[in-house]
C-alpha atoms as a PDB file:
ATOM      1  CA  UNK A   1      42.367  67.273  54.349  1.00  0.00           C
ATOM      2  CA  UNK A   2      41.883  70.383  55.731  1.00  0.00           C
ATOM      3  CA  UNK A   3      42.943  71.478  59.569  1.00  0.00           C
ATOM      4  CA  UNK A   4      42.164  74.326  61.821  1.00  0.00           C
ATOM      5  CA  UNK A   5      43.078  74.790  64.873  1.00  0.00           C
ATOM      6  CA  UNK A   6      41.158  76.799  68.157  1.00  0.00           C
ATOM      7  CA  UNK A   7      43.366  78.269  70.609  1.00  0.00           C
ATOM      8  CA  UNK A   8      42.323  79.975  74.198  1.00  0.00           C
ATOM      9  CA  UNK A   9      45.609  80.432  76.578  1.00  0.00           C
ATOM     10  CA  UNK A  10      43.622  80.773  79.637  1.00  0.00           C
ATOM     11  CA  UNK A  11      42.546  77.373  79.397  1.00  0.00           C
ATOM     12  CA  UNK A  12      45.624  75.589  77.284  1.00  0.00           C
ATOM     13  CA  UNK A  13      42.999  74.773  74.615  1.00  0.00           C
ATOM     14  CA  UNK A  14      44.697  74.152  71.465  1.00  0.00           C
ATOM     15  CA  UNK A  15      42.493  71.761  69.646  1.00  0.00           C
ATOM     16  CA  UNK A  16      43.732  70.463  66.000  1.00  0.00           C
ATOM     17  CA  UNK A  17      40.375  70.383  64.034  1.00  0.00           C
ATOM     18  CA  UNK A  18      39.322  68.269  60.690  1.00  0.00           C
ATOM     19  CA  UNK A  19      37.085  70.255  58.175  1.00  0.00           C
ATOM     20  CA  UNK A  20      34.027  68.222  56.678  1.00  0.00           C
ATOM     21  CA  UNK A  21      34.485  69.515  53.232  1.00  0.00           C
ATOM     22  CA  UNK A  22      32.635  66.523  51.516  1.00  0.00           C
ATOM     23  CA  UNK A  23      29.722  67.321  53.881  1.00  0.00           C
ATOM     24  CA  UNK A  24      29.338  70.868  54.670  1.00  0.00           C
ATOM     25  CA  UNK A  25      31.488  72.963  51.839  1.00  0.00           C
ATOM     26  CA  UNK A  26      30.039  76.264  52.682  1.00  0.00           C
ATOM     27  CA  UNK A  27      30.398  75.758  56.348  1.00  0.00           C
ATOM     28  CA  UNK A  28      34.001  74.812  56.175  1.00  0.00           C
ATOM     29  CA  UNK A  29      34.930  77.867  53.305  1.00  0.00           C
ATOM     30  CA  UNK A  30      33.400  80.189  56.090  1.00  0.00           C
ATOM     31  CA  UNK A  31      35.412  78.685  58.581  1.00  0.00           C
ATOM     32  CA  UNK A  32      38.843  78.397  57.144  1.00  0.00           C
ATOM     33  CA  UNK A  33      38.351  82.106  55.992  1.00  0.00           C
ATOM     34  CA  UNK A  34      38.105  82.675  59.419  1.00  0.00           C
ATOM     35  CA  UNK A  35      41.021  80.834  60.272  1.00  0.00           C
ATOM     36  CA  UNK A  36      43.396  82.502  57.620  1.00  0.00           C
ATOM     37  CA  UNK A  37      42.671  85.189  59.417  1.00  0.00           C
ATOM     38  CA  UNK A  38      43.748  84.537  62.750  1.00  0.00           C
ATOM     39  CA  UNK A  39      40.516  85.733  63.364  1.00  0.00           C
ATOM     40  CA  UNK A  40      39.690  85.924  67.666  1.00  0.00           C
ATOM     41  CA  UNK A  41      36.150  86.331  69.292  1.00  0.00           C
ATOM     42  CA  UNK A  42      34.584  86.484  72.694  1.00  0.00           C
ATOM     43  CA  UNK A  43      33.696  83.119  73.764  1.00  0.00           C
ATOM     44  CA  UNK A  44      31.651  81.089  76.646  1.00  0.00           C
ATOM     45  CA  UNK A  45      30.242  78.086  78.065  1.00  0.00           C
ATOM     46  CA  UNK A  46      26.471  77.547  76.329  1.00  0.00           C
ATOM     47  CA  UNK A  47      23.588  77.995  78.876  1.00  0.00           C
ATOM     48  CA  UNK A  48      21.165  76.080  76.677  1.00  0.00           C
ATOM     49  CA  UNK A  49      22.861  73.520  74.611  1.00  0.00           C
ATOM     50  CA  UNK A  50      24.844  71.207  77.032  1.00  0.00           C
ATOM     51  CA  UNK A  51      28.766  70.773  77.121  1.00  0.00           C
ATOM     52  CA  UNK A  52      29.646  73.658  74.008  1.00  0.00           C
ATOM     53  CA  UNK A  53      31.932  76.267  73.921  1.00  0.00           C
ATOM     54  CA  UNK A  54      30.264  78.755  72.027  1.00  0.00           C
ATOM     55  CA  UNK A  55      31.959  81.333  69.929  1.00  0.00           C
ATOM     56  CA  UNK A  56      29.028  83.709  68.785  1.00  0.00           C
ATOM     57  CA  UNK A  57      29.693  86.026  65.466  1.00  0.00           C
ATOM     58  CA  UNK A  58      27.201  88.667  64.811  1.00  0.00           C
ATOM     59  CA  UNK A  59      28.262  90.153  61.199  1.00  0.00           C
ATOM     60  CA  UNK A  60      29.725  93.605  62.827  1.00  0.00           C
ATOM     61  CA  UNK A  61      32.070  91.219  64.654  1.00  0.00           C
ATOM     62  CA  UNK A  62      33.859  89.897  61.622  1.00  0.00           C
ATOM     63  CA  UNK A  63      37.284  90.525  60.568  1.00  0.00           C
ATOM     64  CA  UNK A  64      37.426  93.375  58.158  1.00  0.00           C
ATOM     65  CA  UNK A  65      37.077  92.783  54.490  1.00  0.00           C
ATOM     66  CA  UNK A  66      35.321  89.263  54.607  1.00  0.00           C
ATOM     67  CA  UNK A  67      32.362  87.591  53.150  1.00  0.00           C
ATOM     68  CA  UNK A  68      29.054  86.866  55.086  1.00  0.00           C
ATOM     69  CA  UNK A  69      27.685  84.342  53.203  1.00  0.00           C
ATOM     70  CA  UNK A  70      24.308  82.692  53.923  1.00  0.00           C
ATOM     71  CA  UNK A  71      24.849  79.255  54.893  1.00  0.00           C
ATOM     72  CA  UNK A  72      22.774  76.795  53.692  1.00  0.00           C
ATOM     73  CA  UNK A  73      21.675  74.119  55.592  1.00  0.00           C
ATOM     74  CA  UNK A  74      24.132  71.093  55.170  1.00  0.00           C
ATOM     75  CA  UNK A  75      24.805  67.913  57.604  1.00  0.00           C
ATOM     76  CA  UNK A  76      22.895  70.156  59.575  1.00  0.00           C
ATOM     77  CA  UNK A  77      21.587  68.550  63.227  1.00  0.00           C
ATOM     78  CA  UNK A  78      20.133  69.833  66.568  1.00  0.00           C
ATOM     79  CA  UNK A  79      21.780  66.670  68.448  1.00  0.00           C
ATOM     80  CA  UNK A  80      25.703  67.066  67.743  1.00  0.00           C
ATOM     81  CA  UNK A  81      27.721  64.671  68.872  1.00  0.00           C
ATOM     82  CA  UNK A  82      31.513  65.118  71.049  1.00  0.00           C
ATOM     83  CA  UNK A  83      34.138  66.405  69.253  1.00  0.00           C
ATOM     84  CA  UNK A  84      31.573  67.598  66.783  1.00  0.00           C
ATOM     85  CA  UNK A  85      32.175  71.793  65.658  1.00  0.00           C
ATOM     86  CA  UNK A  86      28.667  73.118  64.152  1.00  0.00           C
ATOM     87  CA  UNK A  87      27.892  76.467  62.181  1.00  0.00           C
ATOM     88  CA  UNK A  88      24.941  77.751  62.915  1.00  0.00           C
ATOM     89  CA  UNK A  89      23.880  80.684  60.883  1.00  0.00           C
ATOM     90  CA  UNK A  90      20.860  83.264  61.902  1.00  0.00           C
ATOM     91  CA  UNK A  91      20.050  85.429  58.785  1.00  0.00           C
ATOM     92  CA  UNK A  92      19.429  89.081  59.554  1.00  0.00           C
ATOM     93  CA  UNK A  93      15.752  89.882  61.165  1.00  0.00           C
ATOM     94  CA  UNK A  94      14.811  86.161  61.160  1.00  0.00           C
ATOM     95  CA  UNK A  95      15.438  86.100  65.211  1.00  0.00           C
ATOM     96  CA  UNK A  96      14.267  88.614  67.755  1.00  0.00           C
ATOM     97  CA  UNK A  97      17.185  89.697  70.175  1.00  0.00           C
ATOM     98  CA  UNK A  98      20.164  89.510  67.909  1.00  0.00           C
ATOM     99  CA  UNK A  99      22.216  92.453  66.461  1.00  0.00           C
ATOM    100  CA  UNK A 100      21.478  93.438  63.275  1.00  0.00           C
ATOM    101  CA  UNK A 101      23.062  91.813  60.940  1.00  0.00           C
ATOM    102  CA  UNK A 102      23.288  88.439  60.128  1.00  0.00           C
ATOM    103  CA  UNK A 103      24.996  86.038  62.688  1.00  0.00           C
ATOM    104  CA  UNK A 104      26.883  83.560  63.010  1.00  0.00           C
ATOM    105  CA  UNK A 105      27.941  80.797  65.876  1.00  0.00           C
ATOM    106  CA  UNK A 106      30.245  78.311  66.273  1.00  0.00           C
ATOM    107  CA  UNK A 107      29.753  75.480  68.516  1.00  0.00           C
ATOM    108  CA  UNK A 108      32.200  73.275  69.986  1.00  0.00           C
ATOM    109  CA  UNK A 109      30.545  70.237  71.593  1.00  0.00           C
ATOM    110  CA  UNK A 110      33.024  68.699  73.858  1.00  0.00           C
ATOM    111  CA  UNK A 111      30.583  65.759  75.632  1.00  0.00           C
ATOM    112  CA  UNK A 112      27.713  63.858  75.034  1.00  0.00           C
ATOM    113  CA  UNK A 113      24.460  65.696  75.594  1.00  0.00           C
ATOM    114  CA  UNK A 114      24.504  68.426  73.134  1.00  0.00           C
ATOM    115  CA  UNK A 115      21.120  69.873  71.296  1.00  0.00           C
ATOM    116  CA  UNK A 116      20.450  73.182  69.727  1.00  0.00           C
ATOM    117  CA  UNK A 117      17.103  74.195  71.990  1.00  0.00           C
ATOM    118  CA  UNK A 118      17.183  78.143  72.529  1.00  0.00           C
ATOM    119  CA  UNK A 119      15.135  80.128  74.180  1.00  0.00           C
ATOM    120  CA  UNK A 120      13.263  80.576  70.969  1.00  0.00           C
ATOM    121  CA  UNK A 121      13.398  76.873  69.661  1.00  0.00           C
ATOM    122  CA  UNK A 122      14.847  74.003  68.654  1.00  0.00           C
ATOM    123  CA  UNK A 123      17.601  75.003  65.928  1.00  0.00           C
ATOM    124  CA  UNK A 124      20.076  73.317  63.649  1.00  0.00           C
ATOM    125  CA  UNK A 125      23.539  73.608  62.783  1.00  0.00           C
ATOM    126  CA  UNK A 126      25.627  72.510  60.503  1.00  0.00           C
ATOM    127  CA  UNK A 127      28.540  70.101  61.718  1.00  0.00           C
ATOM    128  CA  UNK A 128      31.440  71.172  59.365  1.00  0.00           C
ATOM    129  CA  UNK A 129      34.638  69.774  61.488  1.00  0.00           C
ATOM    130  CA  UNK A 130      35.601  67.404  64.206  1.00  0.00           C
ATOM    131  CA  UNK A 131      38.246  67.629  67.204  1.00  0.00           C
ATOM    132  CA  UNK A 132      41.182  65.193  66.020  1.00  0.00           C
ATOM    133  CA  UNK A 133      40.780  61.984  68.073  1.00  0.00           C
ATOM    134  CA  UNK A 134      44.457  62.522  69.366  1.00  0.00           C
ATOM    135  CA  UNK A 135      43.534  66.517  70.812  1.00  0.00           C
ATOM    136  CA  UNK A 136      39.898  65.015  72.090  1.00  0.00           C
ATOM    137  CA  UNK A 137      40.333  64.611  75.575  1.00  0.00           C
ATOM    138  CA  UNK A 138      42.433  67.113  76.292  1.00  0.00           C
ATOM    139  CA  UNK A 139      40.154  69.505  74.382  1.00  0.00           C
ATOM    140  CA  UNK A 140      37.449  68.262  76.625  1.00  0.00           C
ATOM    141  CA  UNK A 141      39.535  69.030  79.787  1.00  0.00           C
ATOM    142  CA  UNK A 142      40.179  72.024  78.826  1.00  0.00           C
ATOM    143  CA  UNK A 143      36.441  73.174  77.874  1.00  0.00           C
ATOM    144  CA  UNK A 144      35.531  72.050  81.324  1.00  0.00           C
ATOM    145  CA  UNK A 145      38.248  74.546  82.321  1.00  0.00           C
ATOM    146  CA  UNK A 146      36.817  77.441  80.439  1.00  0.00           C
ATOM    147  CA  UNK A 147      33.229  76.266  81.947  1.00  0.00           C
ATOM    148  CA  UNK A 148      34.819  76.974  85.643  1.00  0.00           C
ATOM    149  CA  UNK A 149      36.424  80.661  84.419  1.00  0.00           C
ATOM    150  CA  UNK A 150      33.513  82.054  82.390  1.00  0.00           C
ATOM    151  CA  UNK A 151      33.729  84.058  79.218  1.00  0.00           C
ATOM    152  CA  UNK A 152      37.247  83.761  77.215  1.00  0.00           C
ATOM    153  CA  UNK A 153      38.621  84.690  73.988  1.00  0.00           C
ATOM    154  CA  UNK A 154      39.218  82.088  71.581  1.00  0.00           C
ATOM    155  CA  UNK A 155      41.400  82.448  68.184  1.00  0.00           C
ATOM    156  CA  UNK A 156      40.773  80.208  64.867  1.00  0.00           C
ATOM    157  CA  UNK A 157      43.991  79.613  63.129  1.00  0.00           C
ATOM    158  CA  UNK A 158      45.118  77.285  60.649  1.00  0.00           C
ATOM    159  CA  UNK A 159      46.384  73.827  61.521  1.00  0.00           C
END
């Protein structure tokens, strides 16, 4: 088993996440590269998509030196569930108003509720890890908290 773990000290977040590797093994390589390298990102509350954290990647924003692999589509929803973490992944030019590049986004759904409609459709995403049962409700109070202060930045470590 495989753990990461997402940070943000305005909030207190620190959120012990399980990696789906039977179910999404592209999804969770991507992530735990991301998490051996401490890797941090600007963060927010969704507008669209209910009660998520998201952690949006565009491929300029990556640490230095890694892959950016296209994702396939694998236990890949537009109706994640609490505690869920999704991967969605945008190739370059395939969706007007991104950077260049490809991009990337992380979701962390902390309630019920949660569906991938954007302003230019319905999406999916791939659910590659879940909040540890034990860290879920205090990740969810503290996602509420980071709802209430507005954009944050949010580290992905290992467990």
């Amino acid at each position: 088993m495989r753990i990461i773990r997402f940070t943000e000290p305005g909030s207190g977040l620190d959120a012990r996440c399980e990696l789906l590797d039977a179910a999404a093994p592209a999804s969770c390589n991507f992530l735990w590269s991301l998490a051996e390298r401490n890797a941090r990102f600007d963060a927010m509350h969704a507008i669209w998509t209910g009660p998520e954290i998201s952690v949006p990647m565009p491929s300029a924003a990556l640490p230095e030196g890694m892959d950016q692999p296209a994702i396939p589509a694998e236990n890949a929803t537009s109706y994640p569930d609490t505690g869920d973490i999704v991967l969605a992944y945008l190739a370059a030019g395939s969706t007007r108003g991104l950077p260049p590049g490809n991009f990337y986004d992380i979701g962390v759904f902390y309630g019920p509720g949660g569906r991938l409609l954007m302003p230019f459709g319905w999406i999916q995403a791939n659910v590659c890890a879940r909040i540890l049962p034990e860290d879920l409700a205090k990740a969810q109070a503290d996602c509420r908290t980071i709802r209430r202060n507005g954009a944050c930045t949010f580290s992905i470590e290992l467990g």
